[in-house]
N, C-alpha and C. Protein backbone atom coordinates (compact mmCIF):
# COMPACT_ATOMS: atom_id res chain seq x y z
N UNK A 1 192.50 145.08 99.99
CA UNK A 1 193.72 144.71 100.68
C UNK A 1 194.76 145.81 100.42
N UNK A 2 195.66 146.00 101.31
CA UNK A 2 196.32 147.36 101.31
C UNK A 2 197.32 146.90 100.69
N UNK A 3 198.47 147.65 99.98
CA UNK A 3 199.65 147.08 99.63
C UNK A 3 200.62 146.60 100.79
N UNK A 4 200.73 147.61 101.78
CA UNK A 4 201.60 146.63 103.46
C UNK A 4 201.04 145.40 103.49
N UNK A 5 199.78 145.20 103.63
CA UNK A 5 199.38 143.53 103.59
C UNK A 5 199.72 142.37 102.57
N UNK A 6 199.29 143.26 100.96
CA UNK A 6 199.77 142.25 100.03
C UNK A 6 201.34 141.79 99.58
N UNK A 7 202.08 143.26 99.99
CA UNK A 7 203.52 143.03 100.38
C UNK A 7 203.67 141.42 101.51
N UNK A 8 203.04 141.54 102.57
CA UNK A 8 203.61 140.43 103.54
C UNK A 8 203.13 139.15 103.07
N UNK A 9 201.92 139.20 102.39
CA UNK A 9 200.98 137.90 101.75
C UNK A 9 202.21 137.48 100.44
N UNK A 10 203.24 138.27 100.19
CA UNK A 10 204.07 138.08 98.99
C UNK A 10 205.04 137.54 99.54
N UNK A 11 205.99 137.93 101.00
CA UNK A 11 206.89 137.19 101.67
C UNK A 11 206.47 136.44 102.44
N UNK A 12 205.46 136.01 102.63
CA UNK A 12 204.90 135.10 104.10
C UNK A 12 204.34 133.63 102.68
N UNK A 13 204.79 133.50 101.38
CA UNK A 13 203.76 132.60 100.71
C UNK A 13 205.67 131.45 100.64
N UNK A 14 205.29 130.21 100.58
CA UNK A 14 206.04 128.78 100.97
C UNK A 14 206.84 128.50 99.88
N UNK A 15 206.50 129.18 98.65
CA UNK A 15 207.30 129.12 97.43
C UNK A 15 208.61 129.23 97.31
N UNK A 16 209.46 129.00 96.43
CA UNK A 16 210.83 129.61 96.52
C UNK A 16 211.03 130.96 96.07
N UNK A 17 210.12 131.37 95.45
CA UNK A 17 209.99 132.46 94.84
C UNK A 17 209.45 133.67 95.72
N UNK A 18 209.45 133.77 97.16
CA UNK A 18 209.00 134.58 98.11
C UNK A 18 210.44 135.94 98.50
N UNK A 19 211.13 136.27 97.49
CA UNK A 19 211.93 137.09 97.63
C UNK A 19 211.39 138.45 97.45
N UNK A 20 211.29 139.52 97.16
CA UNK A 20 211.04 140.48 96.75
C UNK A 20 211.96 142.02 97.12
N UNK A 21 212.45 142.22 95.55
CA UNK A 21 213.31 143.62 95.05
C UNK A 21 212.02 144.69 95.34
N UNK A 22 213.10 146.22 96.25
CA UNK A 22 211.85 147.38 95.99
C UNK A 22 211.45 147.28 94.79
N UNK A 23 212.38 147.25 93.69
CA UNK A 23 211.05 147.84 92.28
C UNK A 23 210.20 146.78 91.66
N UNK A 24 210.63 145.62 92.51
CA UNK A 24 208.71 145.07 92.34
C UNK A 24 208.10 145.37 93.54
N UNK A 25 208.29 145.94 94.48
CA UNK A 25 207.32 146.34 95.11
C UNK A 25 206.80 147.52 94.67
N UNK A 26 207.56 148.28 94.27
CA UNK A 26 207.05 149.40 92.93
C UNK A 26 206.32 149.38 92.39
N UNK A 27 206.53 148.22 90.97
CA UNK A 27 205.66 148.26 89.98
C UNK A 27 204.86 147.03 90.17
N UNK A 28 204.44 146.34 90.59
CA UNK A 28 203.98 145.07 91.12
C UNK A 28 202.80 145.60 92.14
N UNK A 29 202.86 146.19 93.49
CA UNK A 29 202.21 146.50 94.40
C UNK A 29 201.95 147.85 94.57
N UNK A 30 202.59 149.02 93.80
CA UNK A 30 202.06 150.46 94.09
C UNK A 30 202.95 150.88 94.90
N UNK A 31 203.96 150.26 95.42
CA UNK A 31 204.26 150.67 96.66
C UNK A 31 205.08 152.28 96.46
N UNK A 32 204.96 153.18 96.76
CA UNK A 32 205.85 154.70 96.16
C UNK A 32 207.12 154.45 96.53
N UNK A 33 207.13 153.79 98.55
CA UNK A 33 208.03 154.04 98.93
C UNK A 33 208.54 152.60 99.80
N UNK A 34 208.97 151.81 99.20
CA UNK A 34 209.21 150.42 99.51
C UNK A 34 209.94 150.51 100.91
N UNK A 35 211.04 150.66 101.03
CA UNK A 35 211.61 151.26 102.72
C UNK A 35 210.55 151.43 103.85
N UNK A 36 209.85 152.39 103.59
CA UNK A 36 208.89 152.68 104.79
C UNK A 36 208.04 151.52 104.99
N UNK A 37 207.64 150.39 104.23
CA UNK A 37 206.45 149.79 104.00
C UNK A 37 207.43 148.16 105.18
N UNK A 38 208.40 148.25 104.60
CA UNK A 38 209.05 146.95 105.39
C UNK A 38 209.17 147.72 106.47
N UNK A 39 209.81 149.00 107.05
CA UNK A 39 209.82 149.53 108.15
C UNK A 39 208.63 149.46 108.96
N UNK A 40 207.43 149.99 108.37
CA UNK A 40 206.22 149.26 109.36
C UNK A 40 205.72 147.95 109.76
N UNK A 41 206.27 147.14 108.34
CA UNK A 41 206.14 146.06 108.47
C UNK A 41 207.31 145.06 110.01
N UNK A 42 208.26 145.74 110.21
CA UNK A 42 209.49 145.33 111.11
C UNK A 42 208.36 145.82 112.19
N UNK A 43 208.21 147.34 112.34
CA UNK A 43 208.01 147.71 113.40
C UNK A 43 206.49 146.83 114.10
N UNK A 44 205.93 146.06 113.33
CA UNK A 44 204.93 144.95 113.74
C UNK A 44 205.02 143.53 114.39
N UNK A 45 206.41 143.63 114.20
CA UNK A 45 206.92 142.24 114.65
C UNK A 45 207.47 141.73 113.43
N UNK A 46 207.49 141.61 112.37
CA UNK A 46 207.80 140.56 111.34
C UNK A 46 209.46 140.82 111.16
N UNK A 47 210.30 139.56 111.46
CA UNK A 47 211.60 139.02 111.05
C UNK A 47 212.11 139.55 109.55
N UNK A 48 211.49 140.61 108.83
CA UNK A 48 212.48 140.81 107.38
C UNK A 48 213.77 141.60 107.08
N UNK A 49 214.50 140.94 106.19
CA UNK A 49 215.74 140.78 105.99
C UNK A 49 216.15 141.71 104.70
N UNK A 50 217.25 142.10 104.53
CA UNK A 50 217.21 142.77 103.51
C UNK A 50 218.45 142.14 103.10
N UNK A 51 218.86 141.47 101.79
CA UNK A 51 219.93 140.66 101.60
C UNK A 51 220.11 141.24 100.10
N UNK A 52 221.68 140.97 100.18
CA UNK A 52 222.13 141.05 98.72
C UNK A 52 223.32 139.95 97.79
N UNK A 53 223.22 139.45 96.70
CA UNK A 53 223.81 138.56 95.98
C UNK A 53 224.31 139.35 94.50
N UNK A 54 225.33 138.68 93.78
CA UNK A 54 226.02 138.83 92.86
C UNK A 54 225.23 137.55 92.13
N UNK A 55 224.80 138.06 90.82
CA UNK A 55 224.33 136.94 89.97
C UNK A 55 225.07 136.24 89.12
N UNK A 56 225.09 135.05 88.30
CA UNK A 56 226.19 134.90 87.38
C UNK A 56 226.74 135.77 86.72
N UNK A 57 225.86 136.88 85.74
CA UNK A 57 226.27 137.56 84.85
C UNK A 57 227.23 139.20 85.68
N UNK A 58 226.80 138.95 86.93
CA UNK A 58 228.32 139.63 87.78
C UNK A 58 227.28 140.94 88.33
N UNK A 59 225.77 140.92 88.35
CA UNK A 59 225.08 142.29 88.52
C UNK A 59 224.58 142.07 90.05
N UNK A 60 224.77 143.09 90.99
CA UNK A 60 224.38 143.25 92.71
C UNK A 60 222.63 143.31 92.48
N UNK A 61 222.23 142.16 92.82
CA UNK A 61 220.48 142.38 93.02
C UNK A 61 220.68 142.31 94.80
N UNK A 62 219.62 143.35 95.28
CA UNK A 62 219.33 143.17 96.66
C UNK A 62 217.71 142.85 96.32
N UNK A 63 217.34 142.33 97.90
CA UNK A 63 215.67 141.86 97.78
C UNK A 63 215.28 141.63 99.31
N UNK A 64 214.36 142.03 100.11
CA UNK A 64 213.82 141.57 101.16
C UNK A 64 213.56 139.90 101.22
N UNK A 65 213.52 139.36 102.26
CA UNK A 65 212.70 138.46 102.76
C UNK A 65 212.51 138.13 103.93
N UNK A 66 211.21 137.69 104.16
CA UNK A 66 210.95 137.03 105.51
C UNK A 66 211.40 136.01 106.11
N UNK A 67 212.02 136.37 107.45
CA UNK A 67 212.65 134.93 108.12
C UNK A 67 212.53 134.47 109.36
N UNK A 68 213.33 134.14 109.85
CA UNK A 68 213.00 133.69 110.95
C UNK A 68 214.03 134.47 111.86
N UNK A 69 213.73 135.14 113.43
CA UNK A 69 214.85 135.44 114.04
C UNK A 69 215.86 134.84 114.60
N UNK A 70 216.77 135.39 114.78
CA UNK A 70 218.00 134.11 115.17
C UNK A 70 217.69 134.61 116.67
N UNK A 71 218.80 133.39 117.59
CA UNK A 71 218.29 133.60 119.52
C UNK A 71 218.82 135.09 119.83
N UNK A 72 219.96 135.66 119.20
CA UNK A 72 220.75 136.86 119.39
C UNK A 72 219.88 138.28 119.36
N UNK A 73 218.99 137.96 118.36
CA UNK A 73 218.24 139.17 118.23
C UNK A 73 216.84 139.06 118.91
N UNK A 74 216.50 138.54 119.38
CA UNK A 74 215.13 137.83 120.36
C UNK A 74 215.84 138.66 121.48
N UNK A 75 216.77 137.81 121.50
CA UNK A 75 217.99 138.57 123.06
C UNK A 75 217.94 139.87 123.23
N UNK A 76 218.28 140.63 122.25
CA UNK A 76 218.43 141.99 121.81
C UNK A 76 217.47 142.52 122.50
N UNK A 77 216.41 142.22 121.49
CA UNK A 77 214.89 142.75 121.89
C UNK A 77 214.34 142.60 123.51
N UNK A 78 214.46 141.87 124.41
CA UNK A 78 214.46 141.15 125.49
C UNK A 78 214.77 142.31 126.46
N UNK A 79 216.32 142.78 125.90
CA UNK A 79 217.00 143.47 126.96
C UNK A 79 216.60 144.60 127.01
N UNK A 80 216.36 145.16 125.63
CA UNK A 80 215.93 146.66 125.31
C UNK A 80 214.94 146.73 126.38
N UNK A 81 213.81 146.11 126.08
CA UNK A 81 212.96 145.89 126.92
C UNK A 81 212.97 146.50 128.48
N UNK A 82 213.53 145.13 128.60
CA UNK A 82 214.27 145.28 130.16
C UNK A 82 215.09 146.23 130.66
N UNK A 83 216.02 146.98 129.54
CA UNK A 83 216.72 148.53 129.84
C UNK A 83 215.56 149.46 130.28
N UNK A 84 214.34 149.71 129.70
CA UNK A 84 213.49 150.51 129.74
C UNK A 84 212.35 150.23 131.21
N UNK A 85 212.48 149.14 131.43
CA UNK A 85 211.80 148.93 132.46
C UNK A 85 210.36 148.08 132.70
N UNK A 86 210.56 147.63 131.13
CA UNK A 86 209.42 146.87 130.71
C UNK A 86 209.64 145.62 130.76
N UNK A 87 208.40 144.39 131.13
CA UNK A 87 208.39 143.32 131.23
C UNK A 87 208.66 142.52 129.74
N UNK A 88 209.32 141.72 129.69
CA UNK A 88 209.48 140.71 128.44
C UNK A 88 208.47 140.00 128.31
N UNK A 89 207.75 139.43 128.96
CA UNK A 89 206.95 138.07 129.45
C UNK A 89 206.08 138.49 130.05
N UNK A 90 204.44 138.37 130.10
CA UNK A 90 203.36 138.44 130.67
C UNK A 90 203.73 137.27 131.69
């Protein structure tokens, strides 16, 4: 299994715990270059998010996750589409 795959098998699992920081995709999955790996992963279709929070003790953790798209960005995608001359819809 490649790490792009076990990366998505890590955000695609029902747990609460389906977040994931680059440097566990680092040291966790191999990944060299965590950026590019969600970038192919986007450029496949998959909804991931890149979010960031302040923890109690006051420290900025950011972390990917997988979600769901909102109607705005479906939209987005739709039009691009349609700018270019391409069908949305079989």
């Amino acid at each position: 299994m490649s790490a792009k795959s076990k990366v998505l098998a890590y955000l695609s699992k029902d747990s609460a715990y389906n977040t994931l920081t680059p440097t566990k995709m680092q040291s966790v999955f191999g990944v060299a270059n965590p950026s590019a790996v969600i970038n192919e992963l986007r450029n496949e279709g998959h909804a991931i998010y890149f979010n960031s929070r302040v923890t109690a003790s006051g420290e900025k953790v950011s972390y990917y996750r997988l979600g769901t798209p909102t109607k705005r960005v479906i939209a987005a995608g739709i039009a691009a589409l349609r700018s270019q001359g391409k069908r949305a819809f079989a």
